[in-house]
C-alpha atoms as a PDB file:
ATOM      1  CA  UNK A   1      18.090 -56.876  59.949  1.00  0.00           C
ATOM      2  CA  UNK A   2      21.758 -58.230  59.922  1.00  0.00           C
ATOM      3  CA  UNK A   3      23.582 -58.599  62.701  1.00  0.00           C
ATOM      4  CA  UNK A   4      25.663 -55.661  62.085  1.00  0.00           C
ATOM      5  CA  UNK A   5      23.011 -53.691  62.473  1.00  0.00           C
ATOM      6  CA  UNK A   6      22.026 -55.241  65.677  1.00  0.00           C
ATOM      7  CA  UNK A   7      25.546 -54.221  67.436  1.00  0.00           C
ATOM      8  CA  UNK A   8      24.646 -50.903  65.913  1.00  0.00           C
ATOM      9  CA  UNK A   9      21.365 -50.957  67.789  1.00  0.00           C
ATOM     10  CA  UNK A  10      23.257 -51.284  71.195  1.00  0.00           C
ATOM     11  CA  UNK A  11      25.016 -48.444  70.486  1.00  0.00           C
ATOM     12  CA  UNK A  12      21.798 -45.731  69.533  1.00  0.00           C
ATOM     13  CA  UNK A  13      20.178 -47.004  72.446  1.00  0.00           C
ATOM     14  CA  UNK A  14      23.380 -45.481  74.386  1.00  0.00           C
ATOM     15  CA  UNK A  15      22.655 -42.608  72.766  1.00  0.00           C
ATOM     16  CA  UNK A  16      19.149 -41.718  73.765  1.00  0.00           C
ATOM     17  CA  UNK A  17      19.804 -40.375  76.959  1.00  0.00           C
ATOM     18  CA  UNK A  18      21.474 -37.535  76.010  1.00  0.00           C
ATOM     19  CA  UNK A  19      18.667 -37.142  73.429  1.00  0.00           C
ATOM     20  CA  UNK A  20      16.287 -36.364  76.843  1.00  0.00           C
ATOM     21  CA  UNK A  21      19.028 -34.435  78.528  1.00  0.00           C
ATOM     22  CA  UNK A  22      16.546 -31.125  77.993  1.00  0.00           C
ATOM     23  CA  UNK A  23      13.826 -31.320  80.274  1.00  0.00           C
ATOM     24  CA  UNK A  24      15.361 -29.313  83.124  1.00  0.00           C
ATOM     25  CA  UNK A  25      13.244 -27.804  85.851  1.00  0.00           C
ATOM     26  CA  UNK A  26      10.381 -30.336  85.575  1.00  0.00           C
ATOM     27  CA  UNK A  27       9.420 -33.262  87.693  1.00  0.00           C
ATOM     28  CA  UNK A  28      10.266 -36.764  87.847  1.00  0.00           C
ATOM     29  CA  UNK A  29       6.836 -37.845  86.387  1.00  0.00           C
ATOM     30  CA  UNK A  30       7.027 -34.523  83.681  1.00  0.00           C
ATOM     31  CA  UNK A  31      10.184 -35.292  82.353  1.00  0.00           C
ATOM     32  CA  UNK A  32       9.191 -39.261  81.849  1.00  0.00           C
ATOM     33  CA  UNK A  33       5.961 -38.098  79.859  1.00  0.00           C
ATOM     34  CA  UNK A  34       8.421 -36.032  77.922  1.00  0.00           C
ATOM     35  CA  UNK A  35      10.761 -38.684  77.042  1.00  0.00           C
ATOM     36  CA  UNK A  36       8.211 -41.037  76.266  1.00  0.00           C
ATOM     37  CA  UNK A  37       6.141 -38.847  74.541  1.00  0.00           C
ATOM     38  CA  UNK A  38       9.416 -37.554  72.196  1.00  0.00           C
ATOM     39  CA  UNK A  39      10.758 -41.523  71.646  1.00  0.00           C
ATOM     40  CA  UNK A  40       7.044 -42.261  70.920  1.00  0.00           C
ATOM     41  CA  UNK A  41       7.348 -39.638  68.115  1.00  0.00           C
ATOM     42  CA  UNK A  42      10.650 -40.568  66.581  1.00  0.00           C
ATOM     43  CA  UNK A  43       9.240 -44.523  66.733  1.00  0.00           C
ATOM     44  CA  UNK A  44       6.399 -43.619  64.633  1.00  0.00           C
ATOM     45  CA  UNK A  45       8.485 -41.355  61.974  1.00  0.00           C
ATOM     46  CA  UNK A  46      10.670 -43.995  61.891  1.00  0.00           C
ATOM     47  CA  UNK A  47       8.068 -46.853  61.079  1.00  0.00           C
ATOM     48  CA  UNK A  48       6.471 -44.489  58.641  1.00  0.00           C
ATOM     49  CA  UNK A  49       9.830 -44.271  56.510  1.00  0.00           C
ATOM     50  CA  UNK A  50       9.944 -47.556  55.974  1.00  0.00           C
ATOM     51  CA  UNK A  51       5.954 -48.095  54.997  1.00  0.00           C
ATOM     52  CA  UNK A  52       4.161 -47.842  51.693  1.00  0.00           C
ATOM     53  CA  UNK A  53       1.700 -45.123  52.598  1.00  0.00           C
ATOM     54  CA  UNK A  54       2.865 -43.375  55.785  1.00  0.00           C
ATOM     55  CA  UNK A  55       0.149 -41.026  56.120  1.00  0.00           C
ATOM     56  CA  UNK A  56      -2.404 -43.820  56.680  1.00  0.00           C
ATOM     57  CA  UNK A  57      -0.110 -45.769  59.402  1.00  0.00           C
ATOM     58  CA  UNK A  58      -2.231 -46.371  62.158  1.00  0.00           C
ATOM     59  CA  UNK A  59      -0.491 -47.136  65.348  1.00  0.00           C
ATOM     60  CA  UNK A  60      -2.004 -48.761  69.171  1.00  0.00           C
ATOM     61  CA  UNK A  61      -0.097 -50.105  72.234  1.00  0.00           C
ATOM     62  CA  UNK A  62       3.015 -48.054  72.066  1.00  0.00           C
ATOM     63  CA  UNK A  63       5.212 -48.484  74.988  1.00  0.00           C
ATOM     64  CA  UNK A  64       9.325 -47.427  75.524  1.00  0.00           C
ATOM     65  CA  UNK A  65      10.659 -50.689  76.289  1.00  0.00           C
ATOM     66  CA  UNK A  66      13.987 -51.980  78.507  1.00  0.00           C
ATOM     67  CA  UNK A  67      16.956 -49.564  77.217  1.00  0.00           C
ATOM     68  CA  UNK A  68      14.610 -46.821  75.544  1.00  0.00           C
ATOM     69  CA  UNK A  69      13.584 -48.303  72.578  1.00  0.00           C
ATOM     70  CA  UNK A  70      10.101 -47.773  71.194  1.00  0.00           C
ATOM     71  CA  UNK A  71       7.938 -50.736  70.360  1.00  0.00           C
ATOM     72  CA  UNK A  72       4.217 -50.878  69.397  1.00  0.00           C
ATOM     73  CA  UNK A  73       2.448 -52.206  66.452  1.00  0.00           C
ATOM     74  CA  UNK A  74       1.130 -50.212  63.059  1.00  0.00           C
ATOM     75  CA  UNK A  75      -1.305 -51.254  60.825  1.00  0.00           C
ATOM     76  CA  UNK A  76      -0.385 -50.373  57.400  1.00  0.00           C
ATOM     77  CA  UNK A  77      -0.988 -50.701  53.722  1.00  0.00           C
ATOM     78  CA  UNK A  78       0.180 -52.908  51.123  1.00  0.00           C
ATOM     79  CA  UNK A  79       0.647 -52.141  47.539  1.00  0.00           C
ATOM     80  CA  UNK A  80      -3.031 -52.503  46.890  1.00  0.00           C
ATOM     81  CA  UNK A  81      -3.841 -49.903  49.481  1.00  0.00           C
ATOM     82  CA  UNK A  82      -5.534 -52.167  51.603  1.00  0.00           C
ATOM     83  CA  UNK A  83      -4.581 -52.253  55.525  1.00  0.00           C
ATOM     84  CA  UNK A  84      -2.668 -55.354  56.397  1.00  0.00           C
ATOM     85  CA  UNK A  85      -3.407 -55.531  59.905  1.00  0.00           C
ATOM     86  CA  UNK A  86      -1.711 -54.825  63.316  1.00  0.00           C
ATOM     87  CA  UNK A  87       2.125 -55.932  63.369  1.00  0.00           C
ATOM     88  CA  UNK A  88       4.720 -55.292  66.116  1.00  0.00           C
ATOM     89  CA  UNK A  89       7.847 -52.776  65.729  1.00  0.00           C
ATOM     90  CA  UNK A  90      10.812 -52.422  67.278  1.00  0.00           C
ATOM     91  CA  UNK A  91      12.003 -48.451  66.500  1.00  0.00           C
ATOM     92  CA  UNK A  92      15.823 -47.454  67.761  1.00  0.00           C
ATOM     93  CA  UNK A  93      16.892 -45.547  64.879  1.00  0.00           C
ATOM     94  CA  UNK A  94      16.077 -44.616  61.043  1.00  0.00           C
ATOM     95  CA  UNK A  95      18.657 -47.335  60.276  1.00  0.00           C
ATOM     96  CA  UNK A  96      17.552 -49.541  62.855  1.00  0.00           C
ATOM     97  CA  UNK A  97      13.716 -50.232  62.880  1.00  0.00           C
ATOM     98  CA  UNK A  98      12.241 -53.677  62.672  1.00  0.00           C
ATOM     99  CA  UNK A  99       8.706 -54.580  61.599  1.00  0.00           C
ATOM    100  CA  UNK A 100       7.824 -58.165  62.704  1.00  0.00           C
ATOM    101  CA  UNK A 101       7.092 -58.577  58.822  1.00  0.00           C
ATOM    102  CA  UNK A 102      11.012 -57.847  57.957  1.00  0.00           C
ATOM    103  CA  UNK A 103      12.518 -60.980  59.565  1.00  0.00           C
ATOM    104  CA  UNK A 104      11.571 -64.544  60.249  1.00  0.00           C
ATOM    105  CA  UNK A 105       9.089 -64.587  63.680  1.00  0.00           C
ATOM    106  CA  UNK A 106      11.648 -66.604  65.520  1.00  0.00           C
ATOM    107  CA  UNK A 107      14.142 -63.843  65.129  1.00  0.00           C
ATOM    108  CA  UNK A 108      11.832 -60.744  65.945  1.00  0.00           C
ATOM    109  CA  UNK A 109      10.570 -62.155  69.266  1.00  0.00           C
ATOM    110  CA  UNK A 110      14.279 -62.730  70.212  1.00  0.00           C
ATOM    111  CA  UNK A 111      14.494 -58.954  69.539  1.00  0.00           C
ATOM    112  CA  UNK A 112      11.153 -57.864  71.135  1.00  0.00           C
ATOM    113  CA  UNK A 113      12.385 -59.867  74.461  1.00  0.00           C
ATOM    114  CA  UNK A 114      15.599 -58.155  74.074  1.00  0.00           C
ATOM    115  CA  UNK A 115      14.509 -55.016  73.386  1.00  0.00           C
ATOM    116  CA  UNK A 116      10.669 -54.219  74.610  1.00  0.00           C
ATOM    117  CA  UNK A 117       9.638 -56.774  77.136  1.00  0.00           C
END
């Protein structure tokens, strides 16, 4: 991920409240399901874009993180079809979604401090 398309990330995150702007008429605690449950969903179709086989992503400890991003880990396959194990994501947008495998481990901490924690 360049750095280019880490200003870019700053700006979708600005966007995703008015992605959640239609739960009206529900509680505090309904509508935060809601949102979580909807920027859990776009996370995952995000990750599975950029995987070999996405329906065979597995995914565990999904969370929305500081600024409404999505981060979890998948465990998907390689070109052999074998599972690769558990890896952490960071998913803001189709153009913006970071598997720790994409960058050096240095740099996706710095963005899952940033971002999820």
């Amino acid at each position: 991920m360049t750095l280019a398309n880490m200003s870019r990330l700053g700006a979708a995150l600005a966007l995703l409240p008015a992605l959640l702007l239609g739960a009206c008429g529900k509680t505090a605690e309904q509508k935060q399901r809601e949102e979580a449950a909807t920027l859990t969903s776009l996370g995952e179709k995000y990750v599975k874009e950029k995987i070999l086989e996405p329906g065979q992503a597995q995914f565990r400890n999904q969370f929305i993180g500081k600024g409404g991003a999505p981060c979890g880990e998948v465990n998907a396959k390689d070109a052999f079809g074998a599972y690769i194990g558990y890896q952490r994501y960071i998913a803001v947008a189709r153009d913006l979604t970071l598997l720790a495998q994409d960058v050096s481990p240095a740099e996706f901490e710095q963005q899952w401090r940033q971002l999820c924690r």
